[in-house]
Protein backbone atom coordinates (compact mmCIF):
# COMPACT_ATOMS: atom_id res chain seq x y z
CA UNK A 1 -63.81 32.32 165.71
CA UNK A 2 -65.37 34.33 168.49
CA UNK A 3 -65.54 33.24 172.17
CA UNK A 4 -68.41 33.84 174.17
CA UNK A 5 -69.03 33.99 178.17
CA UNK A 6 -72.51 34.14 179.76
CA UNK A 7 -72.86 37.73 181.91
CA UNK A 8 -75.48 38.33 184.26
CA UNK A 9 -78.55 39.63 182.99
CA UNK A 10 -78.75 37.32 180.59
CA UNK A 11 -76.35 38.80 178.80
CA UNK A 12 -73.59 36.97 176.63
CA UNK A 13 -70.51 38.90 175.92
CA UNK A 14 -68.85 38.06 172.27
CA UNK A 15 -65.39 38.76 171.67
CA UNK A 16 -62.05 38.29 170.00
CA UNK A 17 -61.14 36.26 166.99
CA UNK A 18 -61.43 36.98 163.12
CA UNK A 19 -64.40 37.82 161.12
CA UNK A 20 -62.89 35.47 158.11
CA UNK A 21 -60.69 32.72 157.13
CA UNK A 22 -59.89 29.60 159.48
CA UNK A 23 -58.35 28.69 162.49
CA UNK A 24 -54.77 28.18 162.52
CA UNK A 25 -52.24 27.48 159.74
CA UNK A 26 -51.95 31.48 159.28
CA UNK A 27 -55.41 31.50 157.75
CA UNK A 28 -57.00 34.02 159.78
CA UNK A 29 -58.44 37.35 158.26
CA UNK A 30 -59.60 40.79 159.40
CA UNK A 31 -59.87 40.49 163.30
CA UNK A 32 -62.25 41.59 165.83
CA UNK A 33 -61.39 44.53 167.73
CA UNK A 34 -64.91 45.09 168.85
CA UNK A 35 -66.76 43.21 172.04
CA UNK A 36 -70.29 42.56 171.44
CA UNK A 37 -72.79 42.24 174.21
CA UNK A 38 -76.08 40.01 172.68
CA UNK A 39 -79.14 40.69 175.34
CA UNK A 40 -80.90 37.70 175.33
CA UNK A 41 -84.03 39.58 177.32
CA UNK A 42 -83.99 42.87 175.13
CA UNK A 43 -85.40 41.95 172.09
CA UNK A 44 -85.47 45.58 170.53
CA UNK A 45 -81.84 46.29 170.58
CA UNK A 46 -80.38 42.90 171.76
CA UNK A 47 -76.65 44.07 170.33
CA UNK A 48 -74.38 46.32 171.54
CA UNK A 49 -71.45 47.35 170.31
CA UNK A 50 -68.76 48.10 173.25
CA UNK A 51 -65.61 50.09 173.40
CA UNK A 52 -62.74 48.20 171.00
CA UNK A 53 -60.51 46.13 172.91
CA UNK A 54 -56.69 47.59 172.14
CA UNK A 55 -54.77 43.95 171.85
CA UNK A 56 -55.04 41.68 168.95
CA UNK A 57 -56.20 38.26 169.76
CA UNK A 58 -57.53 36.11 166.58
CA UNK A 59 -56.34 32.57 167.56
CA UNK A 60 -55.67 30.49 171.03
CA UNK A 61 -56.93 32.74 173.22
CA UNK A 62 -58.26 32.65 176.68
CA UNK A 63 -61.35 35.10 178.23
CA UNK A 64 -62.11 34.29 181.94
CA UNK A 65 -64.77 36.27 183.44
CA UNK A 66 -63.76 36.85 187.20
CA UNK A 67 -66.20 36.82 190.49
CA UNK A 68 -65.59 41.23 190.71
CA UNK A 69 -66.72 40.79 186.89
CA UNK A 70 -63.29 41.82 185.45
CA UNK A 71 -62.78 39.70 182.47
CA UNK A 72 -59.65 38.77 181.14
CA UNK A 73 -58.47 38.34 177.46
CA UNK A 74 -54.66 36.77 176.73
CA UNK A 75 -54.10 34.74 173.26
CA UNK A 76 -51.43 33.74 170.88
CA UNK A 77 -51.56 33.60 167.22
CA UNK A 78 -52.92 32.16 164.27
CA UNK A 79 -50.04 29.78 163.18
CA UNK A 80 -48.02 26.37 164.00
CA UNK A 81 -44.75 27.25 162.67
CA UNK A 82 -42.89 30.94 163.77
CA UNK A 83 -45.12 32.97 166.12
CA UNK A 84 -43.21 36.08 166.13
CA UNK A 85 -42.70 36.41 162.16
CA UNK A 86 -46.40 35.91 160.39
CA UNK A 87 -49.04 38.23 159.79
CA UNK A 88 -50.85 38.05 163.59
CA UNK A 89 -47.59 37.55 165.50
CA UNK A 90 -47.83 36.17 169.46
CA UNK A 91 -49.53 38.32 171.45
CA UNK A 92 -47.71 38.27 174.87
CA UNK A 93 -49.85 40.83 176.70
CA UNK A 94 -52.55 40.31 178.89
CA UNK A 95 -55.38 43.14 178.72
CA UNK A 96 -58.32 43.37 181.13
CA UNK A 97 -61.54 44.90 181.15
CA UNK A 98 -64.51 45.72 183.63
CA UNK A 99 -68.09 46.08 181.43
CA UNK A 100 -69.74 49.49 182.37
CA UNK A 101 -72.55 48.57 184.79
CA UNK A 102 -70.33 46.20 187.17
CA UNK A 103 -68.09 48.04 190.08
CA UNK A 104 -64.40 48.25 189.98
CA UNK A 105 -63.93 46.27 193.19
């Protein structure tokens, strides 16, 4: 339940969601703190683990990559019924992150 956005370099970037269960219905198990780049071109050591991300998003979320190469990560949760009550409440932060070799413009 990952999401995915194509880099430069052909890089991909892999990030967010849960490592088991399904999507929606409260379902969801054990999520992904950790952003995972996948190097398409460097077959040796084509993934690398990156510094966790501090917000949880596991279900209905958003990453947008941005032209300055900040990316952004926003999401909800992993049920239909009461947001704010199950196990992954709604996440009502935004959190933002700039990947190591791009400039902080």
């Amino acid at each position: 339940m990952g999401d995915m956005i194509i880099l430069a370099y052909w890089e991909v970037l892999i990030l967010t969601g849960a490592q088991n269960g399904s999507q929606g219905w409260g379902y969801a198990f054990n999520p992904i703190f950790t952003p995972i780049i996948y190097a398409i071109a460097n077959f040796l050591t084509c993934f690398q683990m990156l510094t966790p991300i501090t917000i949880l998003h596991v279900y209905h979320y958003i990453v947008n990559l941005f032209p300055n190469g900040w990316i952004l990560v926003s999401s909800s949760n992993t049920h239909q019924v009461d947001g704010f009550t199950c196990i992954f409440s709604t996440e009502l932060h935004i959190e933002t992150f700039l990947l190591s070799y791009l400039d902080s413009r």
